[in-house]
Protein backbone atom coordinates (compact mmCIF):
# COMPACT_ATOMS: atom_id res chain seq x y z
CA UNK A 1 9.21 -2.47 26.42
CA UNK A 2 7.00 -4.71 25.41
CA UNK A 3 3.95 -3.52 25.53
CA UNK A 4 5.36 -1.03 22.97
CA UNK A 5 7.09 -3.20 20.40
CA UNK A 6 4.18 -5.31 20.16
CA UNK A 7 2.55 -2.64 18.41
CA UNK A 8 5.49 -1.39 16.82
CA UNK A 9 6.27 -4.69 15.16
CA UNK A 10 2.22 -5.37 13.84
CA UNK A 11 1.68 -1.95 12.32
CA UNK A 12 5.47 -2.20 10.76
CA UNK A 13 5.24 -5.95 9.15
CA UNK A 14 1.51 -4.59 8.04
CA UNK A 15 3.09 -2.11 5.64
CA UNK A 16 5.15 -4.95 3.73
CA UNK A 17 3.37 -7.74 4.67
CA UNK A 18 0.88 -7.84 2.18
CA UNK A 19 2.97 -7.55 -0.86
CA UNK A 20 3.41 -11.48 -1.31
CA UNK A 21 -0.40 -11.76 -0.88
CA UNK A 22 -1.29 -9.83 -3.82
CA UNK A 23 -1.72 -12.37 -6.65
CA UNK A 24 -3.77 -14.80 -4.22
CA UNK A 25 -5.96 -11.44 -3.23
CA UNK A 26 -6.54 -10.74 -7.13
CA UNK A 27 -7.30 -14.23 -7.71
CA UNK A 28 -9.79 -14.30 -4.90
CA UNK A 29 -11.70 -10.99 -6.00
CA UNK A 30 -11.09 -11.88 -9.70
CA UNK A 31 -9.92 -8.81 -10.37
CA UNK A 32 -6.03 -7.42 -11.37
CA UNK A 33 -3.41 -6.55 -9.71
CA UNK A 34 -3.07 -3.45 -10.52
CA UNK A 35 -6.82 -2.51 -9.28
CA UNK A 36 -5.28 -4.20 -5.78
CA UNK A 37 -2.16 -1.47 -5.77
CA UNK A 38 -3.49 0.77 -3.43
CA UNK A 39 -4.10 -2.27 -0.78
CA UNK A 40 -0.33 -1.91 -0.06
CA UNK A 41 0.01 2.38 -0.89
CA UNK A 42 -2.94 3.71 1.65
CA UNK A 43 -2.01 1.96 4.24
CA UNK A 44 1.89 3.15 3.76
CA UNK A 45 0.04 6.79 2.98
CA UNK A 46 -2.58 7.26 5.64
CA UNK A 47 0.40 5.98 8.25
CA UNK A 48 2.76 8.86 6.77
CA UNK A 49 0.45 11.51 6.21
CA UNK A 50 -1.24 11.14 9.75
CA UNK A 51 1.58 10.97 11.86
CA UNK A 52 2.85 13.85 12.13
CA UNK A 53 -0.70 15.29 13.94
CA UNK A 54 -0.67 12.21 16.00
CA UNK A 55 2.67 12.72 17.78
CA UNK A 56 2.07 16.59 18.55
CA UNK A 57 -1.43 15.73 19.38
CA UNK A 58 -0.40 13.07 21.99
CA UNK A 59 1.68 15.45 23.77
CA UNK A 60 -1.48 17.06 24.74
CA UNK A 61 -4.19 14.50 24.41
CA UNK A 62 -1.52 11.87 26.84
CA UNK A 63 1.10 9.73 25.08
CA UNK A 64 -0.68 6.54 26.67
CA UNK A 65 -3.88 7.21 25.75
CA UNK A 66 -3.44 8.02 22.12
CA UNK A 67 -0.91 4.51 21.79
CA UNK A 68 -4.16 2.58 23.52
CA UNK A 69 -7.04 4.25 20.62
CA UNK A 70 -4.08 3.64 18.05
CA UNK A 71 -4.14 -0.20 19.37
CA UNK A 72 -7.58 -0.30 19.31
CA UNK A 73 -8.31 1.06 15.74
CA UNK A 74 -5.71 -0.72 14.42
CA UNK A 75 -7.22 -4.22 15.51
CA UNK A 76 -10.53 -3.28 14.50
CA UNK A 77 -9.54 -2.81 10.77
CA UNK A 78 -7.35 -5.68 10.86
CA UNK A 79 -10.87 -7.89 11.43
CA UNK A 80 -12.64 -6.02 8.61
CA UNK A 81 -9.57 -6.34 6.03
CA UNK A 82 -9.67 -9.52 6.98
CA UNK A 83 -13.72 -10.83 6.13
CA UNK A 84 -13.51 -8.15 3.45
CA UNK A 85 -15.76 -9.07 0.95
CA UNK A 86 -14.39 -6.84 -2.26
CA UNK A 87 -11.49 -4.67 -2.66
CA UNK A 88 -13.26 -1.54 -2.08
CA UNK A 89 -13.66 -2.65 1.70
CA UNK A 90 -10.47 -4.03 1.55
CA UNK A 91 -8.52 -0.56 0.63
CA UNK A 92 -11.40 1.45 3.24
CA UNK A 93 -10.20 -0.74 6.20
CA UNK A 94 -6.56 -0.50 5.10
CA UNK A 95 -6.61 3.44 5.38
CA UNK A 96 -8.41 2.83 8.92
CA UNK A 97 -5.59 0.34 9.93
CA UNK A 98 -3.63 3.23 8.81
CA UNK A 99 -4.72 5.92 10.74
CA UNK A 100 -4.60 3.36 13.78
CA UNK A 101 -0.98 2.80 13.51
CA UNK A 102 -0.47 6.12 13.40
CA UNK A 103 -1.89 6.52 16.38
CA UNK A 104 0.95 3.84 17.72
CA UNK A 105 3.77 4.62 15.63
CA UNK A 106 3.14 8.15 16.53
CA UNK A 107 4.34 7.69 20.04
CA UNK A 108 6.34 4.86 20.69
CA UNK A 109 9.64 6.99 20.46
CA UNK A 110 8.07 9.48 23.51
CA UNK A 111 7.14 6.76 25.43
CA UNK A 112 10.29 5.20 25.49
CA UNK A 113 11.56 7.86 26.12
CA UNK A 114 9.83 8.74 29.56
CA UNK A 115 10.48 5.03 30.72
CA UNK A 116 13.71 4.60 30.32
CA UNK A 117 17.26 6.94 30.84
CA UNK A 118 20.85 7.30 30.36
CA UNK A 119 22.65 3.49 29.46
CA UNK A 120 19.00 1.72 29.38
CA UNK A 121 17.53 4.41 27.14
CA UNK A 122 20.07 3.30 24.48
CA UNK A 123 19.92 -0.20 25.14
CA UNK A 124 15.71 0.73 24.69
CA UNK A 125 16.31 2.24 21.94
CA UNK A 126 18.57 -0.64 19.97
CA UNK A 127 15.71 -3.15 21.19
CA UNK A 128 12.87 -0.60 19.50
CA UNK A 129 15.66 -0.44 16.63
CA UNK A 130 15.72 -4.29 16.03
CA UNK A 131 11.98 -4.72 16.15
CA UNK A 132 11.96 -2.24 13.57
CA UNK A 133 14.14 -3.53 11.27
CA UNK A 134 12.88 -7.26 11.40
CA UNK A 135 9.05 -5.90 11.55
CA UNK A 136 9.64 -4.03 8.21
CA UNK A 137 12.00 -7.00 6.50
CA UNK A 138 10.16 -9.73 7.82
CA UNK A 139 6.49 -8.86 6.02
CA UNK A 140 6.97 -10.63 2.83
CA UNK A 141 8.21 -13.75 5.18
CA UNK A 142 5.44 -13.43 7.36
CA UNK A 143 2.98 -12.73 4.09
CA UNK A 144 4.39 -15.60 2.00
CA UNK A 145 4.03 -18.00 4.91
CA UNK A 146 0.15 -17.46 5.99
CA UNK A 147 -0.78 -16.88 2.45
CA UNK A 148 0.64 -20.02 1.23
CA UNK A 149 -0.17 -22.29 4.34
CA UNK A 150 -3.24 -20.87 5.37
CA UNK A 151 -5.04 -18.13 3.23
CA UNK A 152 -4.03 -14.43 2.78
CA UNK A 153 -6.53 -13.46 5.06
CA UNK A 154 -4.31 -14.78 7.55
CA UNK A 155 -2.26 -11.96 7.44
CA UNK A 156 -4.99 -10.23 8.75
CA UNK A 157 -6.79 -11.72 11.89
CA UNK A 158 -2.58 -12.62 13.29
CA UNK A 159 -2.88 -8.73 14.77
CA UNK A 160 -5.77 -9.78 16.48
CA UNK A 161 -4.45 -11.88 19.48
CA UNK A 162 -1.35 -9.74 19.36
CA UNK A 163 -3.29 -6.34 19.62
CA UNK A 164 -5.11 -7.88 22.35
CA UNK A 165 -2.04 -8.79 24.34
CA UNK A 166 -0.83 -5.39 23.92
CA UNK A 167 -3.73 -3.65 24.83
CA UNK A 168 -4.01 -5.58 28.23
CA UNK A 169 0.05 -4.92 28.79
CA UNK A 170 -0.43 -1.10 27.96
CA UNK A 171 -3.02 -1.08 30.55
CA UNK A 172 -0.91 -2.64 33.08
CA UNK A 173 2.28 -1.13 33.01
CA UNK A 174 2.45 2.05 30.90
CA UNK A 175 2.61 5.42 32.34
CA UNK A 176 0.53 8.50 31.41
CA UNK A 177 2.18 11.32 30.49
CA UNK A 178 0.85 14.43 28.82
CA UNK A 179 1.84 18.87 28.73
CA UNK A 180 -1.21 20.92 30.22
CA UNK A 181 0.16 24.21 28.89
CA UNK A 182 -3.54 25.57 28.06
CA UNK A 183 -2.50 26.08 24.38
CA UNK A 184 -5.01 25.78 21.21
CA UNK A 185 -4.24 22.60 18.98
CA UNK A 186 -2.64 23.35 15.63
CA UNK A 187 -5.36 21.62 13.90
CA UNK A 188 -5.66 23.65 10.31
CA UNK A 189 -1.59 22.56 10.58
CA UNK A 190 -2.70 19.48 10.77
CA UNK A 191 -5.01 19.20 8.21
CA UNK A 192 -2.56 20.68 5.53
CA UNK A 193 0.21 18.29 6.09
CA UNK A 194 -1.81 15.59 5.91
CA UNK A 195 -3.08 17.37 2.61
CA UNK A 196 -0.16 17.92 1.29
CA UNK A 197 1.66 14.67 1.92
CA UNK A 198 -1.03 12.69 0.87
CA UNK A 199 -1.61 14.27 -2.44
CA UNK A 200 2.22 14.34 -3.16
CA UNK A 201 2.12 10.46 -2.56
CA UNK A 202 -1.05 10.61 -4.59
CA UNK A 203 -0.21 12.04 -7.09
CA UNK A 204 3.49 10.45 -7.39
CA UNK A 205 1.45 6.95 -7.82
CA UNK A 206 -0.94 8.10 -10.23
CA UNK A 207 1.96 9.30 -12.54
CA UNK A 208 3.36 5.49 -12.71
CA UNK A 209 -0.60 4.31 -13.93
CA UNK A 210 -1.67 7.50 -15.94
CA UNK A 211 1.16 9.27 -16.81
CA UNK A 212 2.94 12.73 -15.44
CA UNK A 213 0.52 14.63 -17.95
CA UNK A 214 -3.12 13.35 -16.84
CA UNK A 215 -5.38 16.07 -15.16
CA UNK A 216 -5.72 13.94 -12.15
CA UNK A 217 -1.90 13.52 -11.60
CA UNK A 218 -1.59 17.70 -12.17
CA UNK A 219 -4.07 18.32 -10.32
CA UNK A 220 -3.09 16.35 -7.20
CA UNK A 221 0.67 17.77 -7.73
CA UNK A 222 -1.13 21.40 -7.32
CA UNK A 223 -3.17 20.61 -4.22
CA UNK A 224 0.18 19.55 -2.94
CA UNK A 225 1.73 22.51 -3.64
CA UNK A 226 -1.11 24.37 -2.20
CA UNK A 227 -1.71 23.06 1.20
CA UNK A 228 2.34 22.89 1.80
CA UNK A 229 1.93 26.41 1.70
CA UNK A 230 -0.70 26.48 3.55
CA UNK A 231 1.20 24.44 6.39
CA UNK A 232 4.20 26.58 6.30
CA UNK A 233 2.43 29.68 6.99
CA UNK A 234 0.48 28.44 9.77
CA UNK A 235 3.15 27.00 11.35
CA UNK A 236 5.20 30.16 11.83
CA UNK A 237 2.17 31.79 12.96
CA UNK A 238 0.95 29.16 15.59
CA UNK A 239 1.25 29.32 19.36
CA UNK A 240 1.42 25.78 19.54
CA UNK A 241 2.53 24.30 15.93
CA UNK A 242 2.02 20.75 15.19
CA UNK A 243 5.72 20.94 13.70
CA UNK A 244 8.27 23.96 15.38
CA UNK A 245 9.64 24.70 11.85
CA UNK A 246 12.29 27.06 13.94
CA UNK A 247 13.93 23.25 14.70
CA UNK A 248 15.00 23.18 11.36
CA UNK A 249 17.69 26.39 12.29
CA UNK A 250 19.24 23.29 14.00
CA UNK A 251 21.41 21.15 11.49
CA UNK A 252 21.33 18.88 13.65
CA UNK A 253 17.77 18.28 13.67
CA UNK A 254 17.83 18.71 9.78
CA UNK A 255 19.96 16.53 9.47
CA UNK A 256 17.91 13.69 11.35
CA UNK A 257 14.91 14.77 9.67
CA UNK A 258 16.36 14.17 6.37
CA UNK A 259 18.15 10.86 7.20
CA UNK A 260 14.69 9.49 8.26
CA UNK A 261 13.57 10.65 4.82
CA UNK A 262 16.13 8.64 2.94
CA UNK A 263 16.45 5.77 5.43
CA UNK A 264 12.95 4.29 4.73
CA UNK A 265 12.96 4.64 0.93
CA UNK A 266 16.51 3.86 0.45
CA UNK A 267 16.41 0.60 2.22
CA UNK A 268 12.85 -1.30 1.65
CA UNK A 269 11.04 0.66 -0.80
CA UNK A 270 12.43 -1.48 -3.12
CA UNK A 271 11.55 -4.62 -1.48
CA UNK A 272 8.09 -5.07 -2.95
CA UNK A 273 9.43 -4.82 -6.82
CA UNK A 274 12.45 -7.61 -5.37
CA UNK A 275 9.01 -9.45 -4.46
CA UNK A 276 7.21 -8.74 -7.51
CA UNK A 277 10.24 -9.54 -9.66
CA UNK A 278 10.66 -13.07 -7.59
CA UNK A 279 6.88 -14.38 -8.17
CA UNK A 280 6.09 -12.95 -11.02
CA UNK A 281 9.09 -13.81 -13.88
CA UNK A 282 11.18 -16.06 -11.65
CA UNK A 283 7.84 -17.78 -10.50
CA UNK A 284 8.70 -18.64 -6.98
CA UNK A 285 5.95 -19.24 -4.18
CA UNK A 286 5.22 -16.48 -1.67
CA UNK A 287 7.48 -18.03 0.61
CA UNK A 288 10.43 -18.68 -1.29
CA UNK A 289 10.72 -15.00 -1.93
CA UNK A 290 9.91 -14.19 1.36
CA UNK A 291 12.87 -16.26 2.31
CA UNK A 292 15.13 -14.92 0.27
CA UNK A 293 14.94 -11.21 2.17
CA UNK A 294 14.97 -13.27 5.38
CA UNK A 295 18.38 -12.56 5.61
CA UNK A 296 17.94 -8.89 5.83
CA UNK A 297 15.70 -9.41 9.45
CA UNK A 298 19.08 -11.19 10.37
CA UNK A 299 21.14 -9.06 9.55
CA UNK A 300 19.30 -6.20 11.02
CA UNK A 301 18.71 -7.54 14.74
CA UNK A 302 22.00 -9.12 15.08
CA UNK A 303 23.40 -5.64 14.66
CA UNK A 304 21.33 -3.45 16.36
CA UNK A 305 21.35 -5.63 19.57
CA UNK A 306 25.24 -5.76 19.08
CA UNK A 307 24.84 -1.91 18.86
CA UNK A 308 23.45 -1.59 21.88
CA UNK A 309 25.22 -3.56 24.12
CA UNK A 310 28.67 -2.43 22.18
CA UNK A 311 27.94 1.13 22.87
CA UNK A 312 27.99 4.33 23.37
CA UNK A 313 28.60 5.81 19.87
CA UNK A 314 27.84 9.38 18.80
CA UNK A 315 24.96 9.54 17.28
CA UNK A 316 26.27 11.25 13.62
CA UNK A 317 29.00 7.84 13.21
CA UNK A 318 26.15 5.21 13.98
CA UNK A 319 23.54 6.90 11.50
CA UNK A 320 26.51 7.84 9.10
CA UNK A 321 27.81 4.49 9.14
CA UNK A 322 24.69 2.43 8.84
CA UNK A 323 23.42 4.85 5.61
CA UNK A 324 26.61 4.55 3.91
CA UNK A 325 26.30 0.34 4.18
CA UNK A 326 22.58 0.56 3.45
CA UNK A 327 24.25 2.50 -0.09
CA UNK A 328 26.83 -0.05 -0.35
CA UNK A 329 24.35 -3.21 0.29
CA UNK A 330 22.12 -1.21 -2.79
CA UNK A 331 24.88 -0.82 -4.83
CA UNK A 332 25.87 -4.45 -4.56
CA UNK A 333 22.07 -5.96 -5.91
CA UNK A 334 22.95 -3.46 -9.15
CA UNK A 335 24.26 -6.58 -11.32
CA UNK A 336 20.95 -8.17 -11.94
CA UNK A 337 20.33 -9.42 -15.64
CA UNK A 338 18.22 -12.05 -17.41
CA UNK A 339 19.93 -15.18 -16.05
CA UNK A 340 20.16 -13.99 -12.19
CA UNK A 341 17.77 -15.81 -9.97
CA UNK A 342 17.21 -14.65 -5.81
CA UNK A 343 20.19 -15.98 -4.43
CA UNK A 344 21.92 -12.85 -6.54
CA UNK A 345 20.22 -10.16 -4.05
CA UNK A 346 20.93 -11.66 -0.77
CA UNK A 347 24.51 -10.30 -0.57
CA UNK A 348 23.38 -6.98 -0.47
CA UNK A 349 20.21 -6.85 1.36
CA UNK A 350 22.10 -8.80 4.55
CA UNK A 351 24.51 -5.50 3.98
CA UNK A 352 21.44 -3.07 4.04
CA UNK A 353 20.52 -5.08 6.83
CA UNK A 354 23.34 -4.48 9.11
CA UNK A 355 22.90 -0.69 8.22
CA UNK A 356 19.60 -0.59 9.16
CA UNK A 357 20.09 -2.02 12.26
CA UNK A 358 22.75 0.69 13.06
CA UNK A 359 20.83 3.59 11.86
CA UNK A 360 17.14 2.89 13.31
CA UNK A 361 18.12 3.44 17.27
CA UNK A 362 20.33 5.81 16.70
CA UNK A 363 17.95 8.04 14.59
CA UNK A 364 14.92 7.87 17.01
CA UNK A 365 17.13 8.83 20.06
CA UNK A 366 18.72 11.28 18.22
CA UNK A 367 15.43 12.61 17.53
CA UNK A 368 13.93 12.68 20.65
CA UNK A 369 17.01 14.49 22.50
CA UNK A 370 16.99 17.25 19.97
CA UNK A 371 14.01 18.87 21.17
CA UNK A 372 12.71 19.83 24.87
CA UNK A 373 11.24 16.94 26.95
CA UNK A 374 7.78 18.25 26.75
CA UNK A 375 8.11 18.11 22.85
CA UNK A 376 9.21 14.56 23.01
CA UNK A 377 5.97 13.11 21.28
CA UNK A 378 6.85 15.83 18.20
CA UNK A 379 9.85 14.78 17.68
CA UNK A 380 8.75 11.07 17.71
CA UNK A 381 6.10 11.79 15.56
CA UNK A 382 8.03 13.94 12.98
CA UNK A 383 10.79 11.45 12.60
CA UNK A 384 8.61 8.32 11.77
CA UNK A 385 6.65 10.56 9.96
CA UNK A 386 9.06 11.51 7.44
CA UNK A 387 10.96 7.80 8.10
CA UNK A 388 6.96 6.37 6.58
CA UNK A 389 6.59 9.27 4.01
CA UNK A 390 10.26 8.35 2.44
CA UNK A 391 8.58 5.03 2.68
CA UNK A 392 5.29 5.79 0.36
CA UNK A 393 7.52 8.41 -1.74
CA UNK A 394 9.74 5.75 -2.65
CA UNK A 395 7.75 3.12 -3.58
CA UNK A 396 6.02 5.89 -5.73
CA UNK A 397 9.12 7.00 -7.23
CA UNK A 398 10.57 3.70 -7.82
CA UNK A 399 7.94 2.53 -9.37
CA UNK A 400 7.83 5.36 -11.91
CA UNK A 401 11.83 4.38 -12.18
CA UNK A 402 10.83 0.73 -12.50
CA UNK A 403 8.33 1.12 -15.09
CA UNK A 404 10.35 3.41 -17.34
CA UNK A 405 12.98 1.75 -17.81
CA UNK A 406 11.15 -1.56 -18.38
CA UNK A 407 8.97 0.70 -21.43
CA UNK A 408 13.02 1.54 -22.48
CA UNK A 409 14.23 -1.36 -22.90
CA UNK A 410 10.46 -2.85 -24.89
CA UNK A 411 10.82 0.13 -27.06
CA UNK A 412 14.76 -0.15 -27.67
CA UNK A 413 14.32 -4.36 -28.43
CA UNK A 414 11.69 -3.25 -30.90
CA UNK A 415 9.74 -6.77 -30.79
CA UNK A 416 6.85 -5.62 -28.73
CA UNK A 417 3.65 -3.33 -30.10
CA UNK A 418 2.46 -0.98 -27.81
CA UNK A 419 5.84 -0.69 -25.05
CA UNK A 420 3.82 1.81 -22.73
CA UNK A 421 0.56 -0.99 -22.26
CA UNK A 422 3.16 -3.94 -21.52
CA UNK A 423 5.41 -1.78 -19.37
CA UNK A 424 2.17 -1.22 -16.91
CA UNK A 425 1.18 -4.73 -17.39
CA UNK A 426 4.73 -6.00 -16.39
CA UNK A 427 5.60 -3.87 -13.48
CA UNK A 428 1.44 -4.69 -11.97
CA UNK A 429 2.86 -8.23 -11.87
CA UNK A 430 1.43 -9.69 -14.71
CA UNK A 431 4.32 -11.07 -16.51
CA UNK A 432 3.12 -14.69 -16.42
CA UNK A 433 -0.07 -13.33 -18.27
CA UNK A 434 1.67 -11.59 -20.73
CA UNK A 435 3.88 -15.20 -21.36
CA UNK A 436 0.61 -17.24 -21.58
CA UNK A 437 -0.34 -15.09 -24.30
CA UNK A 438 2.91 -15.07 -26.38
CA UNK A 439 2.64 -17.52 -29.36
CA UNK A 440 4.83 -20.57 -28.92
CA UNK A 441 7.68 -20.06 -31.06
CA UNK A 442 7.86 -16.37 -29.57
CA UNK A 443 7.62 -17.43 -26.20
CA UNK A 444 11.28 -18.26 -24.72
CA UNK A 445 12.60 -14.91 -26.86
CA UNK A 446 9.80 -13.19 -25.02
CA UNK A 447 10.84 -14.53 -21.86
CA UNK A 448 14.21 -13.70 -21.97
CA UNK A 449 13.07 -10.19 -22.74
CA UNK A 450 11.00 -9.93 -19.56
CA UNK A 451 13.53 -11.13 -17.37
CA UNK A 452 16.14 -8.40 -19.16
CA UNK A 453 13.82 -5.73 -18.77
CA UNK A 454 12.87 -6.69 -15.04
CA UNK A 455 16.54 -7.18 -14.18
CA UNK A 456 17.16 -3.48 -15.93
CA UNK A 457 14.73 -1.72 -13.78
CA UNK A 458 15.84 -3.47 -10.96
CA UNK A 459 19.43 -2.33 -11.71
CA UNK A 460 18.42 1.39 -12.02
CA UNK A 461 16.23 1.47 -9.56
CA UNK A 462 18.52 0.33 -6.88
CA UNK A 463 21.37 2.45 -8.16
CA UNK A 464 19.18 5.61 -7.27
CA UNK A 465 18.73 3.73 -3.77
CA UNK A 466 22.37 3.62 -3.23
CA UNK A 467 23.12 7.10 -4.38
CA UNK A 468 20.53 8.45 -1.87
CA UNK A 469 21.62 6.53 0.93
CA UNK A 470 25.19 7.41 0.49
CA UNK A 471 23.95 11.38 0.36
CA UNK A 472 22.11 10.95 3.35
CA UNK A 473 25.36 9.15 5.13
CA UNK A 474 27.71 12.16 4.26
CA UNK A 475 24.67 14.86 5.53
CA UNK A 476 24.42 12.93 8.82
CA UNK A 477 28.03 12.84 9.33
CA UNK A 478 28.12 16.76 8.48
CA UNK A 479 25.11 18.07 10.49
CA UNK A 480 24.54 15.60 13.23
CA UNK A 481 26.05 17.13 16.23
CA UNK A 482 24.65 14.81 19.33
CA UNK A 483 26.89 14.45 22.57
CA UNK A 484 27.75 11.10 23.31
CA UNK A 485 27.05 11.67 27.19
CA UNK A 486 23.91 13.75 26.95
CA UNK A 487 22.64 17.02 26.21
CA UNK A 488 21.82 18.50 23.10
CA UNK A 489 22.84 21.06 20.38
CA UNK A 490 22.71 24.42 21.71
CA UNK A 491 19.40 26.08 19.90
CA UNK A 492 20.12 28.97 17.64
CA UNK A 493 18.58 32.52 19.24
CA UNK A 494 14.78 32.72 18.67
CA UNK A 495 12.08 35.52 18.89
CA UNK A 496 8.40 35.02 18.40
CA UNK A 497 5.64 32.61 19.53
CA UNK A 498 7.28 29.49 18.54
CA UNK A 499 10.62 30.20 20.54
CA UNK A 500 12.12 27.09 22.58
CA UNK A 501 13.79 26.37 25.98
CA UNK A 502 16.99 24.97 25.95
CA UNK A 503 17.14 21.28 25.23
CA UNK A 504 16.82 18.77 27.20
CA UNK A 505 20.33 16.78 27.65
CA UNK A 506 18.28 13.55 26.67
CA UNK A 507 20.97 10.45 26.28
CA UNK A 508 21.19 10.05 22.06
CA UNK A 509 23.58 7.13 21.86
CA UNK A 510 22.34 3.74 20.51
């Protein structure tokens, strides 16, 4: 247990972690912070759009084995990020730490899986739940707390020890495990999901910079488009498929699939323009903001632990529950406006975090008893993949969300030239800049208008959070169809290469 949220919580607080370091990283490589963007988006990308491969792979590769080169990779990059000397090298080692936690993320859920059954599966499961949810929420905390104190490289060479530690525990006291079934790897499927998802993410960013009409942004959308294709009709063609696309007959499986989806944008995709909004117009220090979502990590392990010990609930009310108060904790951070300051946001993300605390064990046990046991590291790996692609989607919508409706309300006050040019500038943290070069008299009527604007996107932006999450609540309720005591959904009738035994009647309660 251990062994396997050590990882779990390093690769998860790297995805947020960084996004309180930002403004000292720009200062140190004199450069902007837009240029530094994609020091927080590869990571979040090569994670999502590797995962997938990982998980199946491990299944045949051993479960163990690929968690130990996932460790391994992961602390390597985490020493070059952190002696980077430029931001090229910087974003290079990022993608690597990437495709290392893949490697872990990948197959956590299997692995707990084969350890642990019945009552201590779920209580396994609530544990891996809470690390989760304080690994993701805790970041900025974490972030704000080296950078300021120490130096954001910091945030860096703390995986070091803590990879070590795992690595030595993973050698000690996991198990192998592994299916010999002779089959050829799925690699072209492979390949095109991790084309596809990439470029989507890609090309999703790209639109907030350069617009939805630049060639690169079109292009990137096409490729997607492409190799999605691509991956759908290998997949029904494949012996062994990196992702059994006849699961999807199953609503129940759907249904997890797309509450992982939603889960992951809808509740901390939104954190790093919270962060951004907090240092850059309300001028707090990285840890002062990071405090402020310290709540959230709260929230989140109280509940999941009490979850665990509390239960068994079916699997559908957990994840149904916990969406519909990670909508409601959303919905209540939609009053923002010029005057609010961070205490105004803290009511609602210690409501998203009790939902995420509900949802997270539920969903990965859920997961991982809707396929066959020798599929386990698929289904781990699908569901964190698409939990880490609604992740990197929704930081790429919301920011296109974000920075429209900051260019709205510029263009609808009518006091600044060129909207489109400050609406980039503002939402790539440079608000403070754009003060300091406001003439005097202009300068508290300028202010204001930031703030408004900031507040506004905020607003919007976490409306279309709540609104998701509250879909994905009434889907889970509606599709999910788990036992409480074991077993799984009975699998529709199959023909072809890719048919499937009956499930295994894994334990899916939290």
């Amino acid at each position: 247990m251990a062994a396997i949220c050590l990882g779990t919580f390093m690769l998860l607080v790297d995805v947020t972690i960084v996004t309180v370091a930002l403004p000292d990283m720009a200062e140190d490589f004199d450069t902007t912070l837009p240029n530094l963007e994609w020091v927080v988006d590869i990571y979040a990308l090569a994670l999502a759009a590797l995962l997938l491969g990982v998980g199946s792979s491990a299944d045949r590769v051993g479960r163990k084995k690929v968690y130990l080169y996932g460790l391994v990779i992961f602390t390597a990059a985490s020493l070059v990020c952190g002696v980077a000397p430029n931001p090229g090298v910087l974003i290079a080692a990022r993608a690597v730490q990437g495709l290392g936690a893949a490697g872990m993320f990948g197959t956590t859920i299997a692995l707990l899986g084969m350890h642990y059954s019945g009552r201590d599966r779920g209580v396994a499961f609530a544990v891996w739940g809470a690390i989760n949810a304080i690994a993701a929420a805790a970041g900025p905390v974490v972030g704000g707390l080296l950078t300021e104190y120490l130096n954001w490289r910091w945030i860096f060479f703390v995986n070091l020890p803590v990879c070590l530690v795992a690595v030595v525990m993973t050698l000690r006291v996991v198990r192998e495990a592994k299916t010999n079934d002779g089959k050829r790897a799925d690699v072209f499927g492979t390949v095109t999901f991790t084309v596809a998802s990439g470029s989507l993410t890609f090309a999703l960013i790209r639109a907030h910079s350069d617009g939805w009409g630049a060639t690169l942004t079109l292009v990137m959308f096409a490729v997607a488009v492409v190799a999605l294709a691509l991956f759908l009709w290998v997949e029904k063609r494949h012996e062994n498929p990196v992702l059994d696309l006849s699961l999807f007959r199953r609503p129940s499986f759907t249904g997890i699939m797309v509450s992982a989806l939603i889960l992951q944008g809808a509740a901390f995709a939104y954190l790093l323009f919270e962060s951004l909004w907090m240092q850059s117009v309300l001028g707090y220090g990285p840890v002062k903001a990071g405090l402020y979502i310290l709540p959230m990590c709260g929230a989140a392990f109280v509940v999941s632990a009490l979850a665990g010990r509390l239960g068994p609930w079916p699997a559908r009310t957990s994840m149904a529950a916990g969406l519909a108060l990670i909508a409601i904790g959303s919905g209540l951070q939609t009053m923002l406006d010029a005057g609010s300051s961070g205490n105004s946001i803290v009511a609602g993300l210690v409501v998203s975090g009790m939902g995420v605390g509900l949802v997270t064990p539920s969903l990965s046990a859920a997961a991982l008893a809707s396929v066959p046991p020798e599929r386990g590291g698929m289904a781990g790996g699908a569901v964190n993949t698409f939990r880490q692609l609604g992740f990197a989607l929704g930081i790429a919508v919301f920011g296109v969300i974000f920075q429209s409706r900051i260019e709205h309300v510029l263009k609808k006050d009518g006091s600044v030239p060129n909207p489109h040019e400050v609406a980039v500038a503002l939402s790539g943290g440079q608000a403070q800049s754009f003060l300091a070069h406001s003439s005097a008299s202009a300068r508290a009527g300028m202010q204001h208008l930031v703030r408004d604007s900031f507040s506004s996107g905020l607003n919007l932006m976490l409306g279309v959070s709540a609104v998701l999450a509250a879909v994905a609540a009434v889907l889970a309720f509606a599709m999910v169809r788990i036992p409480t005591t074991g077993g799984a959904e009975k699998p529709p009738q199959q023909s072809g290469g890719n048919a499937r035994g009956q499930e295994a009647g894994a334990d899916a309660t939290v």
